[in-house]
C-alpha atoms as a PDB file:
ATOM      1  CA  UNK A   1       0.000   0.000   0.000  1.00  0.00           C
ATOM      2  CA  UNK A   2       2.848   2.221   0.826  1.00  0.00           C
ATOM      3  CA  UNK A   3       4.529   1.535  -2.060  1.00  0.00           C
ATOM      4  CA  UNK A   4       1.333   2.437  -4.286  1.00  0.00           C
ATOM      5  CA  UNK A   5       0.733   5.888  -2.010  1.00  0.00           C
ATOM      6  CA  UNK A   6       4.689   6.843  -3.226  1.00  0.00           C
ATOM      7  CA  UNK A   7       4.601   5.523  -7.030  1.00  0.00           C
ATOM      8  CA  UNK A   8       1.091   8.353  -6.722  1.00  0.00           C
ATOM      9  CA  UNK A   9       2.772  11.038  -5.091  1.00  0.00           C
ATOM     10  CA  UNK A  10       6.462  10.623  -7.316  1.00  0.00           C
ATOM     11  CA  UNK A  11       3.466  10.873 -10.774  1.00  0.00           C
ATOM     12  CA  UNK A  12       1.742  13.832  -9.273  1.00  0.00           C
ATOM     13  CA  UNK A  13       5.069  15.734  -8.617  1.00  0.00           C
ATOM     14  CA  UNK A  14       6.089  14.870 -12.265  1.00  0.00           C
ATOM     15  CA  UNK A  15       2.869  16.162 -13.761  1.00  0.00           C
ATOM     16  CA  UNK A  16       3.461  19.107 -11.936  1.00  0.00           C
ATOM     17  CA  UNK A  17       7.216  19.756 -12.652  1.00  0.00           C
ATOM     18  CA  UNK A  18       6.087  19.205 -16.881  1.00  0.00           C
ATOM     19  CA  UNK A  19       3.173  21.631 -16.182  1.00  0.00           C
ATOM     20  CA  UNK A  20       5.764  24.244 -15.439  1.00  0.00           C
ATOM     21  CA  UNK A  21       8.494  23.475 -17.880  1.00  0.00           C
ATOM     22  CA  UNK A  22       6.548  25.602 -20.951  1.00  0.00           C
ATOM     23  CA  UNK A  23       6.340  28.776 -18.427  1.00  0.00           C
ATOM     24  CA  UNK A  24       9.826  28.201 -17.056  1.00  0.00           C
ATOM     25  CA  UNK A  25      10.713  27.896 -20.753  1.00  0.00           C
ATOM     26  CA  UNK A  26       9.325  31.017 -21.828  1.00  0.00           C
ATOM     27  CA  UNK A  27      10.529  33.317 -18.403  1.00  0.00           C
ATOM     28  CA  UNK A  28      14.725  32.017 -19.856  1.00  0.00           C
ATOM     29  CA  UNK A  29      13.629  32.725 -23.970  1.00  0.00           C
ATOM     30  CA  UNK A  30      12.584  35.740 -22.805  1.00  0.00           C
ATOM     31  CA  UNK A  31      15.429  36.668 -19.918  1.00  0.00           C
ATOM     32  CA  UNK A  32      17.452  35.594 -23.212  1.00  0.00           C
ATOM     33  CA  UNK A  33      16.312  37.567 -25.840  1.00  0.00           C
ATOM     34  CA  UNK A  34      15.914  40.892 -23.370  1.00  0.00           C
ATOM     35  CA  UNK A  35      19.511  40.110 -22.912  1.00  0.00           C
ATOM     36  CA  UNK A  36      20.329  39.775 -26.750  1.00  0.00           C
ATOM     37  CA  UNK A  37      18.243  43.312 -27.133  1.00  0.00           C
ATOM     38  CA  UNK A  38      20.738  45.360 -24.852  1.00  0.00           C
ATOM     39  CA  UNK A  39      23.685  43.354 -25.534  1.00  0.00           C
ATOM     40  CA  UNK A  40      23.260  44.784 -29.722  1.00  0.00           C
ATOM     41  CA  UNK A  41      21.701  48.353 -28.060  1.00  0.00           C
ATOM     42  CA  UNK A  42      23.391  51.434 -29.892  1.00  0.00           C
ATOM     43  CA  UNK A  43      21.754  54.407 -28.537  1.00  0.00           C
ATOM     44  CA  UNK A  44      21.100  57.125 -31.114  1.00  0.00           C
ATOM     45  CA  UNK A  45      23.101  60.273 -30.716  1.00  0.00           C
ATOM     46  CA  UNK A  46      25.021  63.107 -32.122  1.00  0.00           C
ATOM     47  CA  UNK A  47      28.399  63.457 -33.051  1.00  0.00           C
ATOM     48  CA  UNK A  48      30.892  66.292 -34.306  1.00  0.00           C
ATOM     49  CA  UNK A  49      33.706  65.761 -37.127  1.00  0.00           C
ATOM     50  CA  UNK A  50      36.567  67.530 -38.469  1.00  0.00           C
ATOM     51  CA  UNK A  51      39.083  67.070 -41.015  1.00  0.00           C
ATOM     52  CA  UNK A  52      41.095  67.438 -44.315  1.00  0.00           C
ATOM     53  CA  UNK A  53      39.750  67.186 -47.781  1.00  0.00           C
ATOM     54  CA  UNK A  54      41.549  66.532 -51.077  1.00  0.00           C
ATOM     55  CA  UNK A  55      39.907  67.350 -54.330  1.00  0.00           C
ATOM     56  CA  UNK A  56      39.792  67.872 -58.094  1.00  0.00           C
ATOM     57  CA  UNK A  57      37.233  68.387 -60.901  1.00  0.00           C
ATOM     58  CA  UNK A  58      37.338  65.469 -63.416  1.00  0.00           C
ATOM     59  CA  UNK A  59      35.657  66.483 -67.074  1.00  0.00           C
ATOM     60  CA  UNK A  60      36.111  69.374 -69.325  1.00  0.00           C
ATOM     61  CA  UNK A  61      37.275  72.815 -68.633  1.00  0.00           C
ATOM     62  CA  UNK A  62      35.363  75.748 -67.469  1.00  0.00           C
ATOM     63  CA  UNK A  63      35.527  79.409 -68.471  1.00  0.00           C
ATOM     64  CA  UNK A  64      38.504  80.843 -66.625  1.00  0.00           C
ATOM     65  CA  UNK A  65      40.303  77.617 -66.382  1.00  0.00           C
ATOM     66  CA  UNK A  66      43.272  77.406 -69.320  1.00  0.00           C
ATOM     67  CA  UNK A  67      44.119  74.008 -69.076  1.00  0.00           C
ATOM     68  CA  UNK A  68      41.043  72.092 -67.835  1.00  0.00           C
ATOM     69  CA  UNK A  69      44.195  69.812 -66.056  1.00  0.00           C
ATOM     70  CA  UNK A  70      42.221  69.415 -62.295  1.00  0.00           C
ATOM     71  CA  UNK A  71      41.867  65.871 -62.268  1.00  0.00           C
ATOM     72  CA  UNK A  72      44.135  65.557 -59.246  1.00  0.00           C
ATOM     73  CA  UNK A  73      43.754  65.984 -55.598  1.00  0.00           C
ATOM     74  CA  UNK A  74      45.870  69.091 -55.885  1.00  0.00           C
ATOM     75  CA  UNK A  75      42.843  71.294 -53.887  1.00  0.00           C
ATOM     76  CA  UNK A  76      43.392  70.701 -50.169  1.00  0.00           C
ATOM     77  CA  UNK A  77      40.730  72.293 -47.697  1.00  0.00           C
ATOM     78  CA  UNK A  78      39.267  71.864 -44.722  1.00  0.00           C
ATOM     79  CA  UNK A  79      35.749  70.712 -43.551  1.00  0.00           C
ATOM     80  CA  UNK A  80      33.562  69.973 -40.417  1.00  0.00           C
ATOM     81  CA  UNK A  81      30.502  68.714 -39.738  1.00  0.00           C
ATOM     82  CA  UNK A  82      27.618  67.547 -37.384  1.00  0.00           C
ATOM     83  CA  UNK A  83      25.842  63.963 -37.725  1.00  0.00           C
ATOM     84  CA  UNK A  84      23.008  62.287 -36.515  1.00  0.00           C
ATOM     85  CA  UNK A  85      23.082  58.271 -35.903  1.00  0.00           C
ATOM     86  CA  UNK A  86      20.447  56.133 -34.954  1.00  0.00           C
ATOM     87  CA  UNK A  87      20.130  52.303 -35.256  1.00  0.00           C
ATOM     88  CA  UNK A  88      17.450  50.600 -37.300  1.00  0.00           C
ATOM     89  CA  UNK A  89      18.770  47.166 -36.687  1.00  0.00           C
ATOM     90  CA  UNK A  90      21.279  44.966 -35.123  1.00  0.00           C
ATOM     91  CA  UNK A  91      23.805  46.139 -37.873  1.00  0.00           C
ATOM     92  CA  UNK A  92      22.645  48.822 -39.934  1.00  0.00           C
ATOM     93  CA  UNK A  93      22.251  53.027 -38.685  1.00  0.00           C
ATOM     94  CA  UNK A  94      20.670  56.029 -40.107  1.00  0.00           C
ATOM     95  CA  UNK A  95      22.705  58.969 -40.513  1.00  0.00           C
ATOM     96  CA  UNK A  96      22.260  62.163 -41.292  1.00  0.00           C
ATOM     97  CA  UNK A  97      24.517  65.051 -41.243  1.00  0.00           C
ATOM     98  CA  UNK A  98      25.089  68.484 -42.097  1.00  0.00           C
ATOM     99  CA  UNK A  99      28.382  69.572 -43.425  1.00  0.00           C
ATOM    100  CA  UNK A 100      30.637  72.683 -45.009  1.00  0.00           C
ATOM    101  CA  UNK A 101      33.717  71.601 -47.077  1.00  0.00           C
ATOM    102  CA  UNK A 102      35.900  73.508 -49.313  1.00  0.00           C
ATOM    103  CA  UNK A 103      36.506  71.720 -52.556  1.00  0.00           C
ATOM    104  CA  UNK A 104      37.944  72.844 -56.131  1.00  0.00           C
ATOM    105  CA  UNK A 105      41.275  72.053 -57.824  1.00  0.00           C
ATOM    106  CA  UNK A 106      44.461  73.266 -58.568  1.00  0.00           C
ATOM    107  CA  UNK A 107      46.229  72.495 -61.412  1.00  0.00           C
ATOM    108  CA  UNK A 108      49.687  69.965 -60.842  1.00  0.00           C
ATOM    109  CA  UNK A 109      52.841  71.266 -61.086  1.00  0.00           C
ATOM    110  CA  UNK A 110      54.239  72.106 -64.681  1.00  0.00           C
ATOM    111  CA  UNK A 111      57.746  70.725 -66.041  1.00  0.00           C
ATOM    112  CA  UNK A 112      57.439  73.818 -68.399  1.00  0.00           C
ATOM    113  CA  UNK A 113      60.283  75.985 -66.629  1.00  0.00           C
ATOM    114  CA  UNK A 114      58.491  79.102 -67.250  1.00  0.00           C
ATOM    115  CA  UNK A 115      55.038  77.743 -66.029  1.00  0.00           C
ATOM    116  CA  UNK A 116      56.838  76.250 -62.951  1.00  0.00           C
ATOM    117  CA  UNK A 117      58.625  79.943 -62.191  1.00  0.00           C
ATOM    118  CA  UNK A 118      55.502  81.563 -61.617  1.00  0.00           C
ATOM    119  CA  UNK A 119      54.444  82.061 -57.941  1.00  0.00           C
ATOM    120  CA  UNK A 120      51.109  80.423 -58.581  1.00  0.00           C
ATOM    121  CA  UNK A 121      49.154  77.890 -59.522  1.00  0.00           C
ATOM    122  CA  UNK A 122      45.825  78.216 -60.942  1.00  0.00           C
ATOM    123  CA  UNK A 123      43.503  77.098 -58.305  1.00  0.00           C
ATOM    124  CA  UNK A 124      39.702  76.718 -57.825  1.00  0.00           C
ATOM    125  CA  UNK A 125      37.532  77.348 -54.658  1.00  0.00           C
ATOM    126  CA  UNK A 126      34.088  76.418 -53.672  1.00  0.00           C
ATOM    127  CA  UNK A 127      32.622  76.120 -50.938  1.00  0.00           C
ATOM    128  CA  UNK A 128      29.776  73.629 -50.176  1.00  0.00           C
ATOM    129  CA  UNK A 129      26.997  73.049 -47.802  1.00  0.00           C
ATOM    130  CA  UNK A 130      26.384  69.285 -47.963  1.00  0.00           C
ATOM    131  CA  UNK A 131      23.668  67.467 -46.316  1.00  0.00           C
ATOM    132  CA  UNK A 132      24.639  63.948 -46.631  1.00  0.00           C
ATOM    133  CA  UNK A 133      21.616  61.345 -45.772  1.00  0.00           C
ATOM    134  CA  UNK A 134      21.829  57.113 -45.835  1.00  0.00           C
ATOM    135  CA  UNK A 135      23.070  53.872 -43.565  1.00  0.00           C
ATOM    136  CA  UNK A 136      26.288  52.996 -41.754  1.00  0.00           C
ATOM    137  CA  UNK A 137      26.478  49.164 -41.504  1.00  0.00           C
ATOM    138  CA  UNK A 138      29.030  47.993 -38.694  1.00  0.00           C
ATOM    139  CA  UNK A 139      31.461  44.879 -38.952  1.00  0.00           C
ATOM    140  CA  UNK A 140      32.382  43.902 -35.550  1.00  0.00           C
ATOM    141  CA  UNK A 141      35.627  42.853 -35.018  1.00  0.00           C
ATOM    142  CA  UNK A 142      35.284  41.461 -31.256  1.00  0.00           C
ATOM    143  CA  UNK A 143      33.704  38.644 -30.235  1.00  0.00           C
ATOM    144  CA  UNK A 144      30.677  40.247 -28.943  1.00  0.00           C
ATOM    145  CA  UNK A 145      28.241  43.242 -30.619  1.00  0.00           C
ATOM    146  CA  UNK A 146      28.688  45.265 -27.698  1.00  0.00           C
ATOM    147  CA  UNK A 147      32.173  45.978 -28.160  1.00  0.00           C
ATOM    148  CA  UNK A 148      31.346  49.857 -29.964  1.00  0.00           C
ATOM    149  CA  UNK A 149      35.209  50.604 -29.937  1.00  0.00           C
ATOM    150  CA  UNK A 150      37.753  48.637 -32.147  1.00  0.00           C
ATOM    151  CA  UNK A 151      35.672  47.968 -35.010  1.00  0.00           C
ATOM    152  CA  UNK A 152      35.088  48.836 -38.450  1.00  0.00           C
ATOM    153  CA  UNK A 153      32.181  50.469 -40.056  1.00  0.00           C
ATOM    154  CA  UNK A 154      31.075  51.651 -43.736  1.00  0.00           C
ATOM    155  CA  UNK A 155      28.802  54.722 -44.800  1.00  0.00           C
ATOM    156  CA  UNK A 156      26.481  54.854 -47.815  1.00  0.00           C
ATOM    157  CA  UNK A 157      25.214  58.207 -48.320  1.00  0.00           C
ATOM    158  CA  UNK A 158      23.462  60.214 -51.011  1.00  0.00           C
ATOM    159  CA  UNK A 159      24.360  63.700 -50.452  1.00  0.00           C
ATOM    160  CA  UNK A 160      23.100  67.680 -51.943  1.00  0.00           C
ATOM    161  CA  UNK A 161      25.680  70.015 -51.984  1.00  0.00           C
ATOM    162  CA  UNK A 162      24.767  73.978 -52.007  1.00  0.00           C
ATOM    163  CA  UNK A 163      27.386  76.126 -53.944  1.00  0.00           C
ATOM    164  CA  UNK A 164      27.492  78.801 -51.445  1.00  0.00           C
ATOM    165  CA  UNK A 165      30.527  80.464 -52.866  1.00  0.00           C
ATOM    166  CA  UNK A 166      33.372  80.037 -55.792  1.00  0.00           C
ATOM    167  CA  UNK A 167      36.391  81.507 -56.709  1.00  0.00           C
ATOM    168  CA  UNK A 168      39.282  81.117 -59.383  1.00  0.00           C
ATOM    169  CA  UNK A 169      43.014  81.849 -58.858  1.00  0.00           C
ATOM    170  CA  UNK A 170      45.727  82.183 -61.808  1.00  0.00           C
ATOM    171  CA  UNK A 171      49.149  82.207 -61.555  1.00  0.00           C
ATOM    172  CA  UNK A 172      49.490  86.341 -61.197  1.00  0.00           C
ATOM    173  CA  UNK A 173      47.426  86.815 -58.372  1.00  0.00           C
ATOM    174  CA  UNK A 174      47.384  85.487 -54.902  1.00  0.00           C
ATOM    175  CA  UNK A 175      43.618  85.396 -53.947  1.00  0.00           C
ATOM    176  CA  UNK A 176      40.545  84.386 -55.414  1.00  0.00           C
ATOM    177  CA  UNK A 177      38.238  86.428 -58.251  1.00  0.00           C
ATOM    178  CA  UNK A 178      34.348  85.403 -57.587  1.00  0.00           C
ATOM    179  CA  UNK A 179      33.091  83.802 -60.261  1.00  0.00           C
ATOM    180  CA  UNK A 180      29.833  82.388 -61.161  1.00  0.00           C
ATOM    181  CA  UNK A 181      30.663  78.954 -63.785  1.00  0.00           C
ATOM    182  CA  UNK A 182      28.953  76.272 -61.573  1.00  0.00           C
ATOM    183  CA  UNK A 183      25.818  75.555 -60.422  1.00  0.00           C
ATOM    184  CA  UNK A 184      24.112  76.140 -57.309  1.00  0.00           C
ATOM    185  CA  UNK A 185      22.792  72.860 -55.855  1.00  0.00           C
ATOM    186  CA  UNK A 186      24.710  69.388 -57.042  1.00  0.00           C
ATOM    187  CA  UNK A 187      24.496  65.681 -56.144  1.00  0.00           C
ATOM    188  CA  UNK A 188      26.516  63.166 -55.272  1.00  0.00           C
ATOM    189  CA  UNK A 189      27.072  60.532 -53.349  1.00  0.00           C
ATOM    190  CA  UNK A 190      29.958  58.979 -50.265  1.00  0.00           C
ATOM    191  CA  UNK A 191      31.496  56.361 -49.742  1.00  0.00           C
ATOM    192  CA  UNK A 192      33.154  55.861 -46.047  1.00  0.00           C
ATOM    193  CA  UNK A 193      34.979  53.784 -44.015  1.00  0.00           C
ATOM    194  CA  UNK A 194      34.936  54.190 -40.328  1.00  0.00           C
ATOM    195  CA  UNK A 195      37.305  52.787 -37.521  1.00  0.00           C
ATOM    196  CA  UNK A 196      35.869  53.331 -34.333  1.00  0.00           C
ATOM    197  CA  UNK A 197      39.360  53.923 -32.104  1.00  0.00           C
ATOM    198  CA  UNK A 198      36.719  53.925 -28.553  1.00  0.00           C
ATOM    199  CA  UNK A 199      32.680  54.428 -28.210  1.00  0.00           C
ATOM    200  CA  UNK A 200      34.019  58.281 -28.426  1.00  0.00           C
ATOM    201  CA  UNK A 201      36.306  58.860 -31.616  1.00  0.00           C
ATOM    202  CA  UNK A 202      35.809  57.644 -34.969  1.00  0.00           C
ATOM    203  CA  UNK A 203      38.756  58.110 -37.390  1.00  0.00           C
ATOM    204  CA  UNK A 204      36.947  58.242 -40.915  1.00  0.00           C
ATOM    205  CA  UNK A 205      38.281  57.700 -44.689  1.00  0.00           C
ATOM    206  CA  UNK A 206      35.693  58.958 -47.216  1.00  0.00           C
ATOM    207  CA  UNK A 207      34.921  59.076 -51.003  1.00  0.00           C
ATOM    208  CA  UNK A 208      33.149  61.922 -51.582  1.00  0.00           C
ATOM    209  CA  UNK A 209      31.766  62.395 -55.693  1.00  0.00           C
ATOM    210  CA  UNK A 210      29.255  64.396 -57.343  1.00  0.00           C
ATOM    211  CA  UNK A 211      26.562  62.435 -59.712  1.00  0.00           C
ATOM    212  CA  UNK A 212      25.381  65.494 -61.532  1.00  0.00           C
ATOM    213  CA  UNK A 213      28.096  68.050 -63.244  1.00  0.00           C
ATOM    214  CA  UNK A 214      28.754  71.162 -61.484  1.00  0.00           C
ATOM    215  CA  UNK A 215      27.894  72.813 -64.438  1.00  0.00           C
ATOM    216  CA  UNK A 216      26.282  71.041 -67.202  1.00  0.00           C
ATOM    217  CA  UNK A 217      28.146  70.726 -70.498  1.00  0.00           C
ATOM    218  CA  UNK A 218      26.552  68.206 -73.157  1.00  0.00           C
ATOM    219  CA  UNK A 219      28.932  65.958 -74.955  1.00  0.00           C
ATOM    220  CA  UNK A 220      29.259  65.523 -78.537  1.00  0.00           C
ATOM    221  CA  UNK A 221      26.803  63.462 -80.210  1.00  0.00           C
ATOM    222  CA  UNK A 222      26.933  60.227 -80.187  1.00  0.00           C
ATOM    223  CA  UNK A 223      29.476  60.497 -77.354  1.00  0.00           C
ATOM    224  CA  UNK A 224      27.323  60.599 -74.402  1.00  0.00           C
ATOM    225  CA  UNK A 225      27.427  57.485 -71.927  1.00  0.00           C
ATOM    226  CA  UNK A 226      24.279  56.067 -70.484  1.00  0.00           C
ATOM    227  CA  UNK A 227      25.922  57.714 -67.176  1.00  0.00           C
ATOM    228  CA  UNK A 228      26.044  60.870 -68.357  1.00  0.00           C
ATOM    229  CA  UNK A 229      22.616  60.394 -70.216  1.00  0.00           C
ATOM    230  CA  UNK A 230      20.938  59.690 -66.921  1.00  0.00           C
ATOM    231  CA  UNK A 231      22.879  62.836 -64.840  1.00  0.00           C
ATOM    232  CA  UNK A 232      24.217  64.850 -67.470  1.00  0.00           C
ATOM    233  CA  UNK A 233      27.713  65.770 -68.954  1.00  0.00           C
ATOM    234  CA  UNK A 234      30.328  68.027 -67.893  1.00  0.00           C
ATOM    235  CA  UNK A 235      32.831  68.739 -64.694  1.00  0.00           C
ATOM    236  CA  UNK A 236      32.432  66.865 -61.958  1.00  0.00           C
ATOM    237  CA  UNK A 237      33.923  66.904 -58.376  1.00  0.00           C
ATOM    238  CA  UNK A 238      36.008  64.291 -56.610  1.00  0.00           C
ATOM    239  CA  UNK A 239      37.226  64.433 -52.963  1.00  0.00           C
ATOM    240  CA  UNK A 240      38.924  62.070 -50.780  1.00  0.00           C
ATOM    241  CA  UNK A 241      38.152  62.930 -47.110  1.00  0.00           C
ATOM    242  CA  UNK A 242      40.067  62.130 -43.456  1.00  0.00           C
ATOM    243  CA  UNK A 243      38.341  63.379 -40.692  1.00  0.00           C
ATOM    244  CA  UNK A 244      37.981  62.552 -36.570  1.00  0.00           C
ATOM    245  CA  UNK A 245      34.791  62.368 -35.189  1.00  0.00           C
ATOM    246  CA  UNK A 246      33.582  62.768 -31.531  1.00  0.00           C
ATOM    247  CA  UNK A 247      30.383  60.773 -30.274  1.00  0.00           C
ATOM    248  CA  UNK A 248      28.647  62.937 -27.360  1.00  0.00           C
END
C-alpha cells in the first residue's frame, strides 16, 4: 500500500514539474532575448567631425580655367561637420549630417620651366553646404556586438551640396576672383569607411563624388554614356576625405 501511495505522489510531482516546464521555458527565452536586445543596443546620438579634404574636378574645362588639367587631388581644404546616428537594426544606422567643405582644384605642377617659375598655380575654390543622408552598416571585429570601440564600419550616403561660394586663382594673383561657372545645388554621393578607435572617436576615410556636373556641359553626339545620359555631362567633383569624429 505504501509503495502504491509513493509511485502516486512521485506521478503527481512529475505532472506538476512538466506543467511548469513551458512557463519556465518562456521566463529564460525571454530573460534571453531581453539580454540579446541590450547586448546589440546602440543608442542614437550626435556626433561632431573635423578634417582634411583633397579634391579635383574630373571632365572638361570651365571658363577661366586654361588648361582644364584638375583631375588631381591638388585642392586641399578643410571641412567639419555635425551627424546624426540612430540604429534601425542589429547592424545597420541612419545617418544624417550636415556639413561645409571647401573643394575645387588646382592644377599639378608644370615641367614647363616658365610655367613652374611663376608664384602660382591656378587654383579653384568652392565652398559647399552638404547634407549627406543614408546607412552605416558595422562589422564587428570582437567577439561580442557590444564591443562599440575597435571595429570597423562603412557609410552609404546620397548627399546635396549647395554652392554657397566660388572663386578662381591664376598664376598672377594670390587670392581668389568670384566667379559664377557652376551651379548652385549638385548631387553626389559617399562612400566611407569608419574605424571606431573607442565608443568616443571615430577616425573616418571617405569618397566623396558628385553624380550630376557642377555645371552642365553636353557631350558631342553620339558620345554621351548612359551615365552621363541619366545625370548629365560636364565637370564633376572628386574628394577624398580624413576626418575625426567625436560621439557625445
Amino acid at each position: 500500500m505504501q509503495r502504491i501511495y509513493t509511485t502516486i505522489i512521485a506521478a503527481l510531482f512529475t505532472s506538476m514539474a512538466w506543467s511548469q516546464l513551458p512557463s519556465q521555458r518562456a521566463y529564460f527565452e525571454d530573460e534571453k532575448e531581453d539580454k540579446e536586445k541590450k547586448e546589440f543596443e546602440r543608442p542614437a546620438g550626435f556626433s561632431a567631425y573635423v578634417g582634411l579634404a583633397g579634391s579635383g574636378i574630373a571632365g572638361p574645362s570651365v571658363a577661366g580655367e586654361a588648361s582644364g588639367n584638375y583631375g588631381r587631388f591638388n585642392k586641399v581644404g578643410i571641412l567639419g561637420g555635425v551627424a546624426y546616428n540612430a540604429p534601425i537594426s542589429r547592424t545597420f544606422d541612419f545617418q544624417a549630417e550636415l556639413m561645409m567643405i571647401r573643394k575645387g582644384a588646382a592644377e599639378p605642377s608644370s615641367n614647363d620651366p616658365n610655367t613652374a617659375a611663376q608664384s602660382n598655380r591656378t587654383r579653384i575654390g568652392i565652398n559647399f553646404l552638404e547634407i549627406p543622408v543614408g546607412v552605416r552598416y558595422h562589422m564587428y571585429l570582437g567577439e561580442s556586438a557590444t564591443a562599440l570601440s575597435n571595429h570597423v564600419s562603412a557609410d552609404l550616403l546620397l548627399t546635396g551640396s549647395f554652392n554657397v561660394w566660388e572663386g578662381f586663382s591664376d598664376r598672377q594673383t594670390d587670392g581668389y576672383v568670384t566667379t559664377n561657372s557652376y551651379d548652385t545645388f549638385v548631387l553626389g554621393y559617399i562612400l566611407g569607411v569608419n574605424y571606431h578607435l573607442n565608443k568616443k572617436i571615430i577616425l573616418t576615410f571617405r569618397w566623396n563624388n558628385s553624380l550630376t556636373p557642377l555645371t552642365n556641359m553636353p557631350a558631342a553626339s553620339g558620345t554621351e554614356t548612359t551615365f552621363n545620359q541619366i545625370f548629365g555631362s560636364g565637370p564633376r567633383s572628386q574628394t577624398l576625405n580624413i576626418q575625426v569624429s567625436y560621439v557625445f
